[in-house]
N, C-alpha and C. Protein backbone atom coordinates (compact mmCIF):
# COMPACT_ATOMS: atom_id res chain seq x y z
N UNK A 1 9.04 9.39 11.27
CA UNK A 1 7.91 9.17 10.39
C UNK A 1 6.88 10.28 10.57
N UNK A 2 6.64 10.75 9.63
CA UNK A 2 5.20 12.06 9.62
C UNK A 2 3.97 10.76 9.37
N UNK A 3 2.84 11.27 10.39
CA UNK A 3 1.44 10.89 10.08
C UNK A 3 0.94 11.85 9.45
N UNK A 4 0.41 11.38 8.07
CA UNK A 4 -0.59 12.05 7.40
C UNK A 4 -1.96 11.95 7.46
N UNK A 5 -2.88 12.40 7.50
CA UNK A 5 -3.87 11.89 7.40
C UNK A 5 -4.30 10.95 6.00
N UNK A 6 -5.01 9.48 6.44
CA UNK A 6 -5.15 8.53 5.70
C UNK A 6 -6.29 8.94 4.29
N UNK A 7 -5.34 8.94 3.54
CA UNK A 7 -6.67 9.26 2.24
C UNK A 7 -7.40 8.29 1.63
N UNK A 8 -7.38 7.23 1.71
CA UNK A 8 -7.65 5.92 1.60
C UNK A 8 -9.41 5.43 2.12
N UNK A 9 -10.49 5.10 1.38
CA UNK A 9 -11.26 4.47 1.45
C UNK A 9 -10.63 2.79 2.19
N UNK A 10 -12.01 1.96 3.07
CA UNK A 10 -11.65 1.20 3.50
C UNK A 10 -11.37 -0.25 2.67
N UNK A 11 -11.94 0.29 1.57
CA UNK A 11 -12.07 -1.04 0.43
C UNK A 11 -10.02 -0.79 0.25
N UNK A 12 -9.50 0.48 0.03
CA UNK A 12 -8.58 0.82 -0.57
C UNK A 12 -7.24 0.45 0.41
N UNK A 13 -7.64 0.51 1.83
CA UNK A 13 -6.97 -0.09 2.96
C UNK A 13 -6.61 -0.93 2.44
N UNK A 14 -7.40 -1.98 2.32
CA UNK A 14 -7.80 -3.55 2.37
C UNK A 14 -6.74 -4.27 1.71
N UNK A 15 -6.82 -3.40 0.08
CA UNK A 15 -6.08 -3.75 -1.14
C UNK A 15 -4.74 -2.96 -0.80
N UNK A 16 -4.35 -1.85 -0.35
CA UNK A 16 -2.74 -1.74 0.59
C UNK A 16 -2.33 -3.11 1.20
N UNK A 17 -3.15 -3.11 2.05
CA UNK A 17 -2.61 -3.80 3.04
C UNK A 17 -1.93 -5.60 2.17
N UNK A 18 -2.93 -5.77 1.33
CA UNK A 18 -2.35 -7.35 0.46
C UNK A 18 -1.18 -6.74 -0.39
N UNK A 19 -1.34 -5.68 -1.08
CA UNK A 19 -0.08 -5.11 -1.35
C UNK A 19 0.85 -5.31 -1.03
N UNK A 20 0.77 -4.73 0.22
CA UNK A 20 2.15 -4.94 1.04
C UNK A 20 2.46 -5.98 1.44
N UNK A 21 1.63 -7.34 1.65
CA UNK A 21 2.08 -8.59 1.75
C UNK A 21 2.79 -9.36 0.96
N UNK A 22 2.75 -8.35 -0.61
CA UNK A 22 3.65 -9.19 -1.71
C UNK A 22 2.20 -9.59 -3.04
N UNK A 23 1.21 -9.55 -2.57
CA UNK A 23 0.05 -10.27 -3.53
C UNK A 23 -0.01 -9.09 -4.90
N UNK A 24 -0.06 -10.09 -5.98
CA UNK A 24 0.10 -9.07 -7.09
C UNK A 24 -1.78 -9.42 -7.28
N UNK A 25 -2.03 -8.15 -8.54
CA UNK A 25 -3.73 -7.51 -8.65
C UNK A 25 -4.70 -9.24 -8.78
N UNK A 26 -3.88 -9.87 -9.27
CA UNK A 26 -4.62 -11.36 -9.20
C UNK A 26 -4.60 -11.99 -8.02
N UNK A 27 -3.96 -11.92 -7.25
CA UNK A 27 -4.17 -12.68 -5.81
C UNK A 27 -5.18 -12.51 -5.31
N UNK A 28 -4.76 -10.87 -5.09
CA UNK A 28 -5.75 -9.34 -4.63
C UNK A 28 -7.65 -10.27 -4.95
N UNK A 29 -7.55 -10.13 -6.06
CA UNK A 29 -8.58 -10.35 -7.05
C UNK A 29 -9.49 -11.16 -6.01
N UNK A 30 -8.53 -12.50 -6.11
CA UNK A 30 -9.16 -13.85 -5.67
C UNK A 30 -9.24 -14.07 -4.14
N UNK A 31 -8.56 -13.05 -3.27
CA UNK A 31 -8.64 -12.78 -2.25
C UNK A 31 -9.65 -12.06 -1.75
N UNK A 32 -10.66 -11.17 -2.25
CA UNK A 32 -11.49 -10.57 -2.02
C UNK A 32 -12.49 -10.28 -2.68
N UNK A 33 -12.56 -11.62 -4.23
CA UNK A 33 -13.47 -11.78 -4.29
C UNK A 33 -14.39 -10.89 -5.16
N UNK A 34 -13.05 -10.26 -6.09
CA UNK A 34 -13.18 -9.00 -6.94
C UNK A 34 -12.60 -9.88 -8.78
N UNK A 35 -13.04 -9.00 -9.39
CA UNK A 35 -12.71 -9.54 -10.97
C UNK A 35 -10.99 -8.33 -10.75
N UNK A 36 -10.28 -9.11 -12.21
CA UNK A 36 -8.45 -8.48 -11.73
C UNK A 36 -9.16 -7.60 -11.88
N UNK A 37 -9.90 -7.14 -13.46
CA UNK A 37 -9.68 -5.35 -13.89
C UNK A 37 -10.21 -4.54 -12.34
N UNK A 38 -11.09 -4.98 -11.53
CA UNK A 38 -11.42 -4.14 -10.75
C UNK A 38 -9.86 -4.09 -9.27
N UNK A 39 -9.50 -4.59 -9.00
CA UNK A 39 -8.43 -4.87 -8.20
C UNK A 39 -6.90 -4.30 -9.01
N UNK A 40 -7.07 -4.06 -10.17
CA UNK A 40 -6.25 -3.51 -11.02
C UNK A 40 -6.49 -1.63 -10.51
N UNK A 41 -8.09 -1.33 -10.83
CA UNK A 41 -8.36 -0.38 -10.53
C UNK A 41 -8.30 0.41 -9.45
N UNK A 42 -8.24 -0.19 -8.74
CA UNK A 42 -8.27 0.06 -6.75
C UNK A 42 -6.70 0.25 -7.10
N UNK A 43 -5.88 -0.94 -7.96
CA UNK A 43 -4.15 -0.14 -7.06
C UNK A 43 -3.95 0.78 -8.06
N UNK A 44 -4.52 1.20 -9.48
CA UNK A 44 -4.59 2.64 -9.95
C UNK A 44 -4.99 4.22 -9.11
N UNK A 45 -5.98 3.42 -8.30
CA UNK A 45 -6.46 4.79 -7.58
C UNK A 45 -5.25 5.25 -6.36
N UNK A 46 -4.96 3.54 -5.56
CA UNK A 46 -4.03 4.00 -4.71
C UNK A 46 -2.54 4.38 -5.27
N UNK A 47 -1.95 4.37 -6.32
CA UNK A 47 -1.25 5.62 -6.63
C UNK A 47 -1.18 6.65 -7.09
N UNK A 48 -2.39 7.13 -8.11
CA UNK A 48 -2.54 8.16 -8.37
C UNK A 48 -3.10 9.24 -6.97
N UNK A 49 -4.14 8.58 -5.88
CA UNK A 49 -4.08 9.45 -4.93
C UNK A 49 -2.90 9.72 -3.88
N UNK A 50 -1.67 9.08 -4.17
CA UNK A 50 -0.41 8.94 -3.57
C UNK A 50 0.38 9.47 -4.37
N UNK A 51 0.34 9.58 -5.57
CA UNK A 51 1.16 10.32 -6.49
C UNK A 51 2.26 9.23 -7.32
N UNK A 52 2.19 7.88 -6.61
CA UNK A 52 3.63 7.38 -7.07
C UNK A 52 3.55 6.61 -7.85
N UNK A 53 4.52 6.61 -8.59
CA UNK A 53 4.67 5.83 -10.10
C UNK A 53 4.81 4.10 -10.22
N UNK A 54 5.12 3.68 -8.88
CA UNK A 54 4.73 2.39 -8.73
C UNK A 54 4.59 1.47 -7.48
N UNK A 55 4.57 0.57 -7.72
CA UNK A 55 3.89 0.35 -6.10
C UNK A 55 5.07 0.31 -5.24
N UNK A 56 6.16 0.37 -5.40
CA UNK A 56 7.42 0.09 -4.44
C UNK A 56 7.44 1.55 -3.95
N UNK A 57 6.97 2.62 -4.52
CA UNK A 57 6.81 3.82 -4.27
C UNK A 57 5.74 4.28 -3.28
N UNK A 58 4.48 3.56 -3.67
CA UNK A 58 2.84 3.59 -3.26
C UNK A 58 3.49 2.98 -1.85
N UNK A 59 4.37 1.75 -1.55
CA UNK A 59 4.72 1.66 -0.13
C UNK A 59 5.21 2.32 0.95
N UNK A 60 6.52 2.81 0.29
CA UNK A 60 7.43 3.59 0.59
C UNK A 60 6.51 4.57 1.26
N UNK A 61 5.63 5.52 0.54
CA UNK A 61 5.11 6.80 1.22
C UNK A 61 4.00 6.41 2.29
N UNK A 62 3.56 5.04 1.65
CA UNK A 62 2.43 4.52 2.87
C UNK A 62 2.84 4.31 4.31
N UNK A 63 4.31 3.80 4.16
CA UNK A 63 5.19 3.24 5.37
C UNK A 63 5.85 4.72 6.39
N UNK A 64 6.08 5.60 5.59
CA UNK A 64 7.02 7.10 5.64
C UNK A 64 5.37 7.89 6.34
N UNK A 65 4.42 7.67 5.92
CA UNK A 65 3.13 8.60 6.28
C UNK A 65 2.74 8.26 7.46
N UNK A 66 2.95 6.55 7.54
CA UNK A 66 2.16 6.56 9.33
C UNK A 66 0.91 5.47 8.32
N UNK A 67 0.25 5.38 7.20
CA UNK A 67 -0.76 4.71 6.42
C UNK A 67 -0.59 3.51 7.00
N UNK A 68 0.80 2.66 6.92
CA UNK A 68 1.03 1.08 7.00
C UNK A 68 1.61 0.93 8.10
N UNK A 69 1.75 -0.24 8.85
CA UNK A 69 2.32 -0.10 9.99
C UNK A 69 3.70 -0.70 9.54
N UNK A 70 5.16 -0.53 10.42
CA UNK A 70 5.80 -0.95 9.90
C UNK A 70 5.80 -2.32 10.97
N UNK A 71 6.57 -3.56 10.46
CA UNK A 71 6.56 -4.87 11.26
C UNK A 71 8.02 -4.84 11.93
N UNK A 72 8.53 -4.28 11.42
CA UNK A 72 10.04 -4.22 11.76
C UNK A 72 10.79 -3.00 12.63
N UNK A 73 11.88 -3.30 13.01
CA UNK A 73 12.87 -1.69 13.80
C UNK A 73 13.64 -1.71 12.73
N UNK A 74 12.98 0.05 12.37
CA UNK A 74 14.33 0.36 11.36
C UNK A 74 15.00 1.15 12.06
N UNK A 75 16.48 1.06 11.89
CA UNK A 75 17.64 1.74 12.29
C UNK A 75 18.39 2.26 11.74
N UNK A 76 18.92 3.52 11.78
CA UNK A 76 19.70 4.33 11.10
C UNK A 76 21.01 3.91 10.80
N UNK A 77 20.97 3.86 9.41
CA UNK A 77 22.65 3.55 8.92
C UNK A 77 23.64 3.95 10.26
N UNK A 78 24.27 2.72 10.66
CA UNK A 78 25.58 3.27 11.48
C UNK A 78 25.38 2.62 12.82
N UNK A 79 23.93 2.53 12.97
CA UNK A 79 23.50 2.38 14.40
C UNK A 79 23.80 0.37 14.73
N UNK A 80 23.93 0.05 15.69
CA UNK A 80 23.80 -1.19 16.07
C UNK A 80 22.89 -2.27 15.48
């Protein structure tokens, strides 16, 4: 895994991090207490400052950068 440095505001953490729990922009919303369009907007920013075209992508590079932590041991095809 490469650490990148985190480009991410802490509001923008926040809304990763429910991301990655599975919560779609309405959960998000009601979880923190935000209207959708604005929680819509936050996961616009976090892929356009990530580059990726959707959020399975926006993870992927978050997880690959060092951004997210991973919960799991990943192991290389082949390995035990």
């Amino acid at each position: 895994m490469r650490h990148r440095p985190d480009p991410f505001s802490s509001r923008e953490r926040e809304i990763l991090n429910l991301l990655a729990a599975g919560m779609s922009d309405k959960q998000v919303a009601r979880a923190l207490g935000i209207s959708d369009q604005t929680a819509r907007k936050h996961r616009a920013h976090l892929l356009g400052k990530t580059g990726s075209p959707n959020i399975c992508a926006l993870l992927h590079t978050a997880v690959l950068s060092g951004w997210l932590p991973v919960p799991f041991h990943v192991t290389e095809p082949g390995s035990p």
